[in-house]
N, C-alpha and C. Protein backbone atom coordinates (compact mmCIF):
# COMPACT_ATOMS: atom_id res chain seq x y z
N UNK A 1 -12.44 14.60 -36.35
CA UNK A 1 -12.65 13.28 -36.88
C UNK A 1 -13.60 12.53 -35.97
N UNK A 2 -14.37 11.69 -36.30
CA UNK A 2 -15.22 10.87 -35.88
C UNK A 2 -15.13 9.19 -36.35
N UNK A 3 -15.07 8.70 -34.60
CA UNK A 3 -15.03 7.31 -34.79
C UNK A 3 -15.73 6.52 -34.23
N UNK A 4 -15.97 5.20 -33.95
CA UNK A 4 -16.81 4.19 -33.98
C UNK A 4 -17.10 4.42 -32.68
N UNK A 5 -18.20 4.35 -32.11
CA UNK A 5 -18.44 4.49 -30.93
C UNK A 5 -19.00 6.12 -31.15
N UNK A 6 -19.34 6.79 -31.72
CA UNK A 6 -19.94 8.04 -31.35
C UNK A 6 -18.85 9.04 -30.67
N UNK A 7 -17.81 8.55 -31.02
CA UNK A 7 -16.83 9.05 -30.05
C UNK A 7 -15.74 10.28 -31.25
N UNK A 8 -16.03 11.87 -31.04
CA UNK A 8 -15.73 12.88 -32.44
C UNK A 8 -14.40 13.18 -31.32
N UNK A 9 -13.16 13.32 -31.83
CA UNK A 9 -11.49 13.47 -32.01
C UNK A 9 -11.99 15.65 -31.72
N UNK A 10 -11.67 16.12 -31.02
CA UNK A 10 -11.90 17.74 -30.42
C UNK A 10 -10.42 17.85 -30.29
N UNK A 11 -9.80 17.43 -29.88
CA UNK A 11 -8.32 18.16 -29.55
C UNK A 11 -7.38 18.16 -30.83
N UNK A 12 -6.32 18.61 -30.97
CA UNK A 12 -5.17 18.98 -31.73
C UNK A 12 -4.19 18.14 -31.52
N UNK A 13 -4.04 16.72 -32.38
CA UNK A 13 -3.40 15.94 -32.25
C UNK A 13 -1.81 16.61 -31.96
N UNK A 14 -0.77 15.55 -31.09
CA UNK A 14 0.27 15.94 -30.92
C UNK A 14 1.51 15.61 -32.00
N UNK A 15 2.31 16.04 -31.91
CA UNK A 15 3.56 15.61 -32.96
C UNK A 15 3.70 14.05 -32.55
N UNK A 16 3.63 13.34 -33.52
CA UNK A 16 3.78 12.00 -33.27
C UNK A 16 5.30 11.60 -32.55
N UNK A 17 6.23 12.04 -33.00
CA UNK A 17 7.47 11.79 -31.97
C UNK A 17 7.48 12.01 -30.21
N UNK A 18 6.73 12.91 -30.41
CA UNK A 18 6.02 13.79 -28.83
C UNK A 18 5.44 12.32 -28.24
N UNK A 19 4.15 12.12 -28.79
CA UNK A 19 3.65 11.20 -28.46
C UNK A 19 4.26 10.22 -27.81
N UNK A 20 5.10 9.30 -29.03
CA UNK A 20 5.68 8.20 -28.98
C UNK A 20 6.76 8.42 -28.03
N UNK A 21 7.12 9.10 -27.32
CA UNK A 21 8.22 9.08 -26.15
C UNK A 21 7.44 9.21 -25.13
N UNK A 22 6.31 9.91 -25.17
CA UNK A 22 5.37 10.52 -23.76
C UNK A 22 5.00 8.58 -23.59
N UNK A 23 4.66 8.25 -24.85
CA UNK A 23 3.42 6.92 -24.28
C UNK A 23 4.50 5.82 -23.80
N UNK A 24 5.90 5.62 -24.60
CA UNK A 24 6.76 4.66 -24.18
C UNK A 24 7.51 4.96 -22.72
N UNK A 25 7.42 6.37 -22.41
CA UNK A 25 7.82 6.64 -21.18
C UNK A 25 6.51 6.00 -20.05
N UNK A 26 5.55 6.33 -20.26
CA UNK A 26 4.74 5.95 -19.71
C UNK A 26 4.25 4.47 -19.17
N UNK A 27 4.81 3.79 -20.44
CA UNK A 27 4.15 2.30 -20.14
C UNK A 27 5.47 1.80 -19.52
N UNK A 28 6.92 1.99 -19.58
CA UNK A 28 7.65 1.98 -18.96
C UNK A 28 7.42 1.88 -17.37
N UNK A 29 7.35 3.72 -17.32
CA UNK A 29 7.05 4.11 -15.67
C UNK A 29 5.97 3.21 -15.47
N UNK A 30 5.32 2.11 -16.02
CA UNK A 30 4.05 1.83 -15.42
C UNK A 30 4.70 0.21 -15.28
N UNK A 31 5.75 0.11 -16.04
CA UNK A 31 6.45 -1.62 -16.01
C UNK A 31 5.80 -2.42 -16.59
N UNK A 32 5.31 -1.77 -17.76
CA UNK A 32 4.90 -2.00 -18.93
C UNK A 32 5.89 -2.33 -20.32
N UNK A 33 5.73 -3.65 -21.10
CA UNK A 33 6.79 -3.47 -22.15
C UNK A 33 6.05 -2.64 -23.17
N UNK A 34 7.10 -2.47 -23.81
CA UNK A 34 6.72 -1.14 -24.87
C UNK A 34 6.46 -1.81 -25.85
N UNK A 35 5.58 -2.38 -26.39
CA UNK A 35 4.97 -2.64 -28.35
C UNK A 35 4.51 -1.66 -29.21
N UNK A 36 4.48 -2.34 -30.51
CA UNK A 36 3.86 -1.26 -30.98
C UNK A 36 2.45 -1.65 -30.92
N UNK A 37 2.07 -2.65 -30.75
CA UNK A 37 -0.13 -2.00 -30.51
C UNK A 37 0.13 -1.24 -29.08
N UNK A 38 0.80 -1.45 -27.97
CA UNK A 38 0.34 -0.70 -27.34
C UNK A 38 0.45 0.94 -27.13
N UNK A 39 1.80 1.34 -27.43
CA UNK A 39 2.27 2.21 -28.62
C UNK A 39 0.74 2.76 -29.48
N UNK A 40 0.31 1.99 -30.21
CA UNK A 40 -0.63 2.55 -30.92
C UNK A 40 -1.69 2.85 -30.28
N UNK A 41 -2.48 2.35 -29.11
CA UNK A 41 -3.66 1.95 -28.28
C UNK A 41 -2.90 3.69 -27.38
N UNK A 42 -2.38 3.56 -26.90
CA UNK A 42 -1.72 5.20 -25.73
C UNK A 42 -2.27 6.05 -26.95
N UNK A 43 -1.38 6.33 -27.95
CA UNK A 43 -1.74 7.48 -29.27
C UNK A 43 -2.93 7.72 -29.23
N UNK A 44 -3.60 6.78 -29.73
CA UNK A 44 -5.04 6.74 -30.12
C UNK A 44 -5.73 7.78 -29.21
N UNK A 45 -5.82 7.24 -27.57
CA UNK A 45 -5.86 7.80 -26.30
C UNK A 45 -6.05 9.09 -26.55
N UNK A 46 -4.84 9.47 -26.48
CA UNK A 46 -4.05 10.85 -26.27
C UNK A 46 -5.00 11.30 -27.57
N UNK A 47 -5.65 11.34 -28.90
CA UNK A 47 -6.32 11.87 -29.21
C UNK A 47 -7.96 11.85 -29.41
N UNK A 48 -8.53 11.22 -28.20
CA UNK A 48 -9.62 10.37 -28.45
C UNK A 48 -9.53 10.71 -26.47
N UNK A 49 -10.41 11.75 -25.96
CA UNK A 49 -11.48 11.86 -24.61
C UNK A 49 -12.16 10.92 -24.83
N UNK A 50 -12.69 10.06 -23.54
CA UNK A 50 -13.79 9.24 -23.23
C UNK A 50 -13.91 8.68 -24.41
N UNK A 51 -13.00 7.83 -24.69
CA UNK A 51 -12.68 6.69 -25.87
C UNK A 51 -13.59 5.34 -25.89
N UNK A 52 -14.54 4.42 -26.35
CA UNK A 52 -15.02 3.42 -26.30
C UNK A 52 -13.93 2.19 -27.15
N UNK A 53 -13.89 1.12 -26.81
CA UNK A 53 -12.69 0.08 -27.36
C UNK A 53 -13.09 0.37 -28.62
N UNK A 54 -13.95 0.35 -29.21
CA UNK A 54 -14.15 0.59 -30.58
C UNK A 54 -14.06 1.08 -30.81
N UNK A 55 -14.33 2.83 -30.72
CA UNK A 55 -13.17 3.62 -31.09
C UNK A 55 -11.58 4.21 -31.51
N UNK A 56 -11.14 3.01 -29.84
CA UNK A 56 -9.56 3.14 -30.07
C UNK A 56 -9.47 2.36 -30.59
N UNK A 57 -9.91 1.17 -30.98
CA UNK A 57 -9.74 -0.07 -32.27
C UNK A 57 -9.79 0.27 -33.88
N UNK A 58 -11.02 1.72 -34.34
CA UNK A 58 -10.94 2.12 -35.36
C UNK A 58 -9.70 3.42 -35.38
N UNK A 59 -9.11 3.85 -34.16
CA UNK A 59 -8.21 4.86 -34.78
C UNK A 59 -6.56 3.74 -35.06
N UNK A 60 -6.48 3.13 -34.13
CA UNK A 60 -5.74 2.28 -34.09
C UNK A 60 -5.08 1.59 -35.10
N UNK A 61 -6.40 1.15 -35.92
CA UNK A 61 -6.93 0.34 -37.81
C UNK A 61 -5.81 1.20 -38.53
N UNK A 62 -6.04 2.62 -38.30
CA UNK A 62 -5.80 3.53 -39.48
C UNK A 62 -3.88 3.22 -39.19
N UNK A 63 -3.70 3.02 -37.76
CA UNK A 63 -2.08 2.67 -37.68
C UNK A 63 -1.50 1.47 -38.41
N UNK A 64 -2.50 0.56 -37.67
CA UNK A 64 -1.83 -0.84 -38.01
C UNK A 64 -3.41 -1.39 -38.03
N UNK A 65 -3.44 -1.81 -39.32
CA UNK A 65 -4.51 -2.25 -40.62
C UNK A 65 -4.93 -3.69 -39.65
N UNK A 66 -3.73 -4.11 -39.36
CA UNK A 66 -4.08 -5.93 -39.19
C UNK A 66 -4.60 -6.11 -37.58
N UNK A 67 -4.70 -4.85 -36.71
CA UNK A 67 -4.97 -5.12 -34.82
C UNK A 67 -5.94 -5.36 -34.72
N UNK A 68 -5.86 -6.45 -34.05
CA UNK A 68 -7.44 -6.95 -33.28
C UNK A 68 -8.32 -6.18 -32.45
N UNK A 69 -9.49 -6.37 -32.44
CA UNK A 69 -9.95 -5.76 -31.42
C UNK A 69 -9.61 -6.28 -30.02
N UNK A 70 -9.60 -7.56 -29.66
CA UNK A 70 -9.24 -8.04 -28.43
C UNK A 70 -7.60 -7.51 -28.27
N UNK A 71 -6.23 -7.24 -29.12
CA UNK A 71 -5.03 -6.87 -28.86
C UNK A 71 -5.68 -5.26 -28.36
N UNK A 72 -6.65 -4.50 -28.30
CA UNK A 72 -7.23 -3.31 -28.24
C UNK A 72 -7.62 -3.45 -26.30
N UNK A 73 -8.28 -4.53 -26.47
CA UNK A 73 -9.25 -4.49 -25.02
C UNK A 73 -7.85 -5.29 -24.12
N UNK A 74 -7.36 -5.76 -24.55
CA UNK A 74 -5.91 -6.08 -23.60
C UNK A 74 -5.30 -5.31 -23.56
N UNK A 75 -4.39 -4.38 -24.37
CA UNK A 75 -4.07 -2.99 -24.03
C UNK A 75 -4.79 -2.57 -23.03
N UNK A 76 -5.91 -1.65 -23.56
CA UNK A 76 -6.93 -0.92 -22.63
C UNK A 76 -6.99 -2.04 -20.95
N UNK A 77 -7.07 -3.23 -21.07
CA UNK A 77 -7.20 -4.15 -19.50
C UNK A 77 -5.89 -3.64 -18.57
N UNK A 78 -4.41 -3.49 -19.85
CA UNK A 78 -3.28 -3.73 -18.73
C UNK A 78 -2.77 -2.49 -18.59
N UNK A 79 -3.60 -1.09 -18.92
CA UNK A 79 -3.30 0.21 -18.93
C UNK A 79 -4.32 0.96 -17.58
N UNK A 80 -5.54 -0.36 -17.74
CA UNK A 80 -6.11 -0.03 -16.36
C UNK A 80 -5.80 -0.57 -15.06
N UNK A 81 -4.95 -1.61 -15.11
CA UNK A 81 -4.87 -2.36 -14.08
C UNK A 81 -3.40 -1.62 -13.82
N UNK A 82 -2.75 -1.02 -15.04
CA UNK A 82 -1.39 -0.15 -14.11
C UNK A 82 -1.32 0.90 -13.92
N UNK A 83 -2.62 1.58 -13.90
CA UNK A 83 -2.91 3.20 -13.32
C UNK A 83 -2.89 3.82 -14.04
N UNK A 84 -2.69 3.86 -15.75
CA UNK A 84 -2.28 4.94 -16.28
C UNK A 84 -3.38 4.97 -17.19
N UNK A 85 -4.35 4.52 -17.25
CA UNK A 85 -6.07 5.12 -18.02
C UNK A 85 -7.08 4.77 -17.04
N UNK A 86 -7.97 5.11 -17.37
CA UNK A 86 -9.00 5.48 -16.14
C UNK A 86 -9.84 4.69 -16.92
N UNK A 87 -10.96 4.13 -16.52
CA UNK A 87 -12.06 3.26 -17.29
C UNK A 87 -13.21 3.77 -16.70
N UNK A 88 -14.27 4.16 -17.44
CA UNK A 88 -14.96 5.03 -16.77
C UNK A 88 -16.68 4.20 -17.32
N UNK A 89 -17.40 4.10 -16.40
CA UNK A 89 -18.75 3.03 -17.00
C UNK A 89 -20.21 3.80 -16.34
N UNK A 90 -20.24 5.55 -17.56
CA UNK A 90 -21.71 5.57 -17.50
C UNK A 90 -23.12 4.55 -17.56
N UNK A 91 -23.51 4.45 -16.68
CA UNK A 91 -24.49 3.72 -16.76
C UNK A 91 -25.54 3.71 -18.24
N UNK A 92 -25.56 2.83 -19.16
CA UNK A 92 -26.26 2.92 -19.92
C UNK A 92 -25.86 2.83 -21.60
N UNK A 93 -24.45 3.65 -21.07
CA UNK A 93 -23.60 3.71 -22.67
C UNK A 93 -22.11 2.65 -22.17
N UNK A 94 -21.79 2.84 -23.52
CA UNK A 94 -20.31 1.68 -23.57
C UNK A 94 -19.60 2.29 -22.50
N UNK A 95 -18.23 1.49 -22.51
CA UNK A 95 -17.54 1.73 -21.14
C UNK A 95 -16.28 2.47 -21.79
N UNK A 96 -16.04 3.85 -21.35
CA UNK A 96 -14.76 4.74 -21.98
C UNK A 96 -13.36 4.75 -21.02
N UNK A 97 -12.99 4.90 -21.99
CA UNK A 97 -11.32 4.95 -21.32
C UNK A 97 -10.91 6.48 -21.58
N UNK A 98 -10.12 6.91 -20.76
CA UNK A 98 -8.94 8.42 -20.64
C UNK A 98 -7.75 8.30 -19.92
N UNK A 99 -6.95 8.87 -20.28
CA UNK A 99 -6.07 9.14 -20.22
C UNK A 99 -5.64 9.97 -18.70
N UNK A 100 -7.08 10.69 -19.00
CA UNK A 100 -6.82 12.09 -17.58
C UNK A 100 -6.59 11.58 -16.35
N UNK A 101 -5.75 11.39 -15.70
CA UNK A 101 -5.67 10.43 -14.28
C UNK A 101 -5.40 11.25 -13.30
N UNK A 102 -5.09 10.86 -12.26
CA UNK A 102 -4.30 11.89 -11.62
C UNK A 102 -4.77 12.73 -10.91
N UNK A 103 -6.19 13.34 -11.05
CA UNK A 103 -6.66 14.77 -10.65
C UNK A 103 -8.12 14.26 -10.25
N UNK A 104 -8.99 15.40 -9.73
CA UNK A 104 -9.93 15.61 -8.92
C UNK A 104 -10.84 16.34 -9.92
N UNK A 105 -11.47 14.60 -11.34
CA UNK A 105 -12.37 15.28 -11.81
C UNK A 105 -13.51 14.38 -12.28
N UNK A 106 -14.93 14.63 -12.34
CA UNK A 106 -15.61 13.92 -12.71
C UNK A 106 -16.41 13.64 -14.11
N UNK A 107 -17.76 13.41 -14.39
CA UNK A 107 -17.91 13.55 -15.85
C UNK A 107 -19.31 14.01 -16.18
N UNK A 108 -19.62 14.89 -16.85
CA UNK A 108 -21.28 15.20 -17.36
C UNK A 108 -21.51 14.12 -18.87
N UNK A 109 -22.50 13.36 -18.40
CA UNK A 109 -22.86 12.82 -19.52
C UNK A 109 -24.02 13.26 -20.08
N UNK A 110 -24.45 12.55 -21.79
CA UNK A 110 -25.92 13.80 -22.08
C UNK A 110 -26.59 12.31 -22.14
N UNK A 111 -27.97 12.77 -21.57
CA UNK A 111 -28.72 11.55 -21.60
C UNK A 111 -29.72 11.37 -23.25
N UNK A 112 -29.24 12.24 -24.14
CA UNK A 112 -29.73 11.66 -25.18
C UNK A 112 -28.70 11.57 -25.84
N UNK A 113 -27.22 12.01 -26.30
CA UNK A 113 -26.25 11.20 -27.55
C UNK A 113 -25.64 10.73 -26.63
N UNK A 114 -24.97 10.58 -25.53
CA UNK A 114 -24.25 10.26 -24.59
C UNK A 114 -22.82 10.73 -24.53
N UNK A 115 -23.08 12.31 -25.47
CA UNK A 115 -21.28 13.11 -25.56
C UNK A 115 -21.31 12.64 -23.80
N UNK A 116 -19.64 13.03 -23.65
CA UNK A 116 -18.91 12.90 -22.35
C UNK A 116 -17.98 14.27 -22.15
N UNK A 117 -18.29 14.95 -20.59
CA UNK A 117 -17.09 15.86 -21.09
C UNK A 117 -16.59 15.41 -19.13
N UNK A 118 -15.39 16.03 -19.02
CA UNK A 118 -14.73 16.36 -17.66
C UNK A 118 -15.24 17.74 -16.91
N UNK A 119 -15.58 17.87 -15.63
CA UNK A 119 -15.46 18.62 -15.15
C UNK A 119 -14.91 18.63 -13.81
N UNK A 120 -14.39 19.51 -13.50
CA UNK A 120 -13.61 19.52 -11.99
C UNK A 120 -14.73 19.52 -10.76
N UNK A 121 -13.71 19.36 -9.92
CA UNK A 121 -14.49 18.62 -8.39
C UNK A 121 -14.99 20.36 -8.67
N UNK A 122 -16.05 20.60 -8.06
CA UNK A 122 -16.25 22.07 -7.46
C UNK A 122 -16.63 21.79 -5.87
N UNK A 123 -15.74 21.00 -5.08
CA UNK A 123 -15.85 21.15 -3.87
C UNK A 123 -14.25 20.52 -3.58
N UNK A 124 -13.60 21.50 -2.84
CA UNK A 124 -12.30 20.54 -2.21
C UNK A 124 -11.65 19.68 -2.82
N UNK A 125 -10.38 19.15 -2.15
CA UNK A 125 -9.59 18.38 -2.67
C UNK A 125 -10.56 16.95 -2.36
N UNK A 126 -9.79 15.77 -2.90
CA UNK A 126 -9.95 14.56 -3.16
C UNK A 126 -10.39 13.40 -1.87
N UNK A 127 -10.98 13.14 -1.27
CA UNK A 127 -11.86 12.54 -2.22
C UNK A 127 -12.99 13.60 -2.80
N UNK A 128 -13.09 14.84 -2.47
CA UNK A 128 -14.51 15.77 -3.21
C UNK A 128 -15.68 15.74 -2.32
N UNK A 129 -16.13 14.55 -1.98
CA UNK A 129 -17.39 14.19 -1.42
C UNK A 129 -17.05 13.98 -0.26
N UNK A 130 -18.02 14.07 0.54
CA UNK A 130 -18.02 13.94 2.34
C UNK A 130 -19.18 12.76 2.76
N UNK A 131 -19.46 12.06 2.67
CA UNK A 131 -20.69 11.44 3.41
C UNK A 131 -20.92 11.72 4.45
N UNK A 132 -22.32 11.75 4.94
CA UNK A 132 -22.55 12.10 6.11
C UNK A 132 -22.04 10.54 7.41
N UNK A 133 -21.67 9.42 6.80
CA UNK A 133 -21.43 8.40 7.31
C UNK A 133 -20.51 7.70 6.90
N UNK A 134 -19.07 7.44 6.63
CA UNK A 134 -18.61 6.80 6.16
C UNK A 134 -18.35 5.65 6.66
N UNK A 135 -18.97 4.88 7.51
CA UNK A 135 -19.29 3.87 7.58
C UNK A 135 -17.32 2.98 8.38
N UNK A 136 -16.70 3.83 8.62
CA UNK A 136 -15.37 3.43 8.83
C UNK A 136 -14.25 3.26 7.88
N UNK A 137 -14.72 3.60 6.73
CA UNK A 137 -14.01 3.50 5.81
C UNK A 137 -13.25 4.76 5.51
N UNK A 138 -11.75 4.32 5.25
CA UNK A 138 -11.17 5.74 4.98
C UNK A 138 -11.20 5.63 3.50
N UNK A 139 -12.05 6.54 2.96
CA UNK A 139 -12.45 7.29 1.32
C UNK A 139 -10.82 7.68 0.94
N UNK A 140 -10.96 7.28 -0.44
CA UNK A 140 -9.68 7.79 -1.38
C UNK A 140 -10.28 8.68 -2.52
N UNK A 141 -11.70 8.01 -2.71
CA UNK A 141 -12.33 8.85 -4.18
C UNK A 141 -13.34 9.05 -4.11
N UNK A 142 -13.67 9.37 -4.93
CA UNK A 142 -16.02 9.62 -4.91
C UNK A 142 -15.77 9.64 -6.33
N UNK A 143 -17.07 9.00 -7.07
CA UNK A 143 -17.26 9.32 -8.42
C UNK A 143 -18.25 9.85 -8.77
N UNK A 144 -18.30 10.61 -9.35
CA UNK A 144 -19.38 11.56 -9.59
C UNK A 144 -19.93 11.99 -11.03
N UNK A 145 -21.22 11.20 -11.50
CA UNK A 145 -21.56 11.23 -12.98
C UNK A 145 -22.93 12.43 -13.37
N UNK A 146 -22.83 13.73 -13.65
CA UNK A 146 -23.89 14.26 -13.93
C UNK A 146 -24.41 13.72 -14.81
N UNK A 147 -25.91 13.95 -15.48
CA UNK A 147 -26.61 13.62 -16.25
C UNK A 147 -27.66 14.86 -16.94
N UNK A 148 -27.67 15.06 -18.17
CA UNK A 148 -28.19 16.14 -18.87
C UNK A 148 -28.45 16.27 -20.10
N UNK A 149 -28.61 17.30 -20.77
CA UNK A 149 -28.55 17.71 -21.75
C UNK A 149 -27.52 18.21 -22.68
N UNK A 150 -26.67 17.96 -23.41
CA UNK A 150 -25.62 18.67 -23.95
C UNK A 150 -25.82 19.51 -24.89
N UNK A 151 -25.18 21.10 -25.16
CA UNK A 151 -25.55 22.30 -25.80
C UNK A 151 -26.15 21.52 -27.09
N UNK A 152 -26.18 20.86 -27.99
CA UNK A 152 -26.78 20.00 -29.36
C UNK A 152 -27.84 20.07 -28.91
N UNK A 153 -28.30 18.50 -28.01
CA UNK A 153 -29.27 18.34 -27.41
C UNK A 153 -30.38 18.95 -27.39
N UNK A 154 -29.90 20.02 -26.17
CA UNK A 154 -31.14 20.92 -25.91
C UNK A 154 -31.34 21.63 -27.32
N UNK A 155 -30.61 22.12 -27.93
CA UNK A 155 -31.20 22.92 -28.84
C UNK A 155 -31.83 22.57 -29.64
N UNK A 156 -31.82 21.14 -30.13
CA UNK A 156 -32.44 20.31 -31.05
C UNK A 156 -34.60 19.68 -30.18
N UNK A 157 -33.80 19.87 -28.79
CA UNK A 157 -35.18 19.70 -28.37
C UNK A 157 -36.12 20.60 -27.90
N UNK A 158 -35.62 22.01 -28.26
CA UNK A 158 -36.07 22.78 -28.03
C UNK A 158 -37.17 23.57 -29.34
């Protein structure tokens, strides 16, 4: 499926009961109250990689007809501010949200549709990166955005 934002649904949605305990457990553990937009805004997530608000606002629609887009970007604000989605801001394209937290991974973007995928650190644990100076600072993360061509892409410009 494909939604607003350029943003095409690749995974195998989960059993919605699955869901709905994984996401209410979640916003819980996060001391989060449980609604249903936000309820709906986690779902969405969980089937929607590198999600743009408009995206999770049009899968969202298909739940509950009447959600705002701003009840969308407040979700998405208080899901980033309690650790449990990642907000991620390629330079150039909209700003995506995931789910994937937790781990030691970064992102290839394509510099002509702007697909998004994950790929793992291929150096060491976390933070990944070493500077030759860190300036005194003790590092927790490095972010790391490739930039390219995605298999479409090239083949189309080829």
């Amino acid at each position: 499926m494909r939604y607003a934002g350029g943003v095409t649904d690749l995974r195998a949605p989960e059993p919605a009961a699955a869901v709905v305990a994984s996401a209410s457990d979640a916003l819980r553990a996060a001391g989060l109250r449980v609604t249903e937009p936000r309820l709906a805004v986690y779902d969405a997530l969980r089937g929607l990689p590198h999600a743009s608000a408009d995206a999770v606002h049009a899968a969202v629609a298909e739940r509950m007809p009447r959600a705002s887009i701003q009840s969308v970007y407040n979700a998405l604000g208080d899901f980033t501010d309690a650790g449990i989605v990642r907000r991620i801001e390629p330079a150039g394209h909209a700003m995506l949200f995931e789910l994937r937290i937790g781990d030691n991974h970064h992102h290839i973007v394509c510099t002509s549709c702007g697909a998004v995928q994950d790929v793992d650190c291929a150096v060491g644990h976390a933070p990944c990166l070493h500077p030759s100076d860190a300036h005194g600072f003790t590092l927790s993360s490095a972010e790391v955005t490739y930039w390219g061509l995605c298999p479409s892409c090239a083949a189309a410009a080829a």
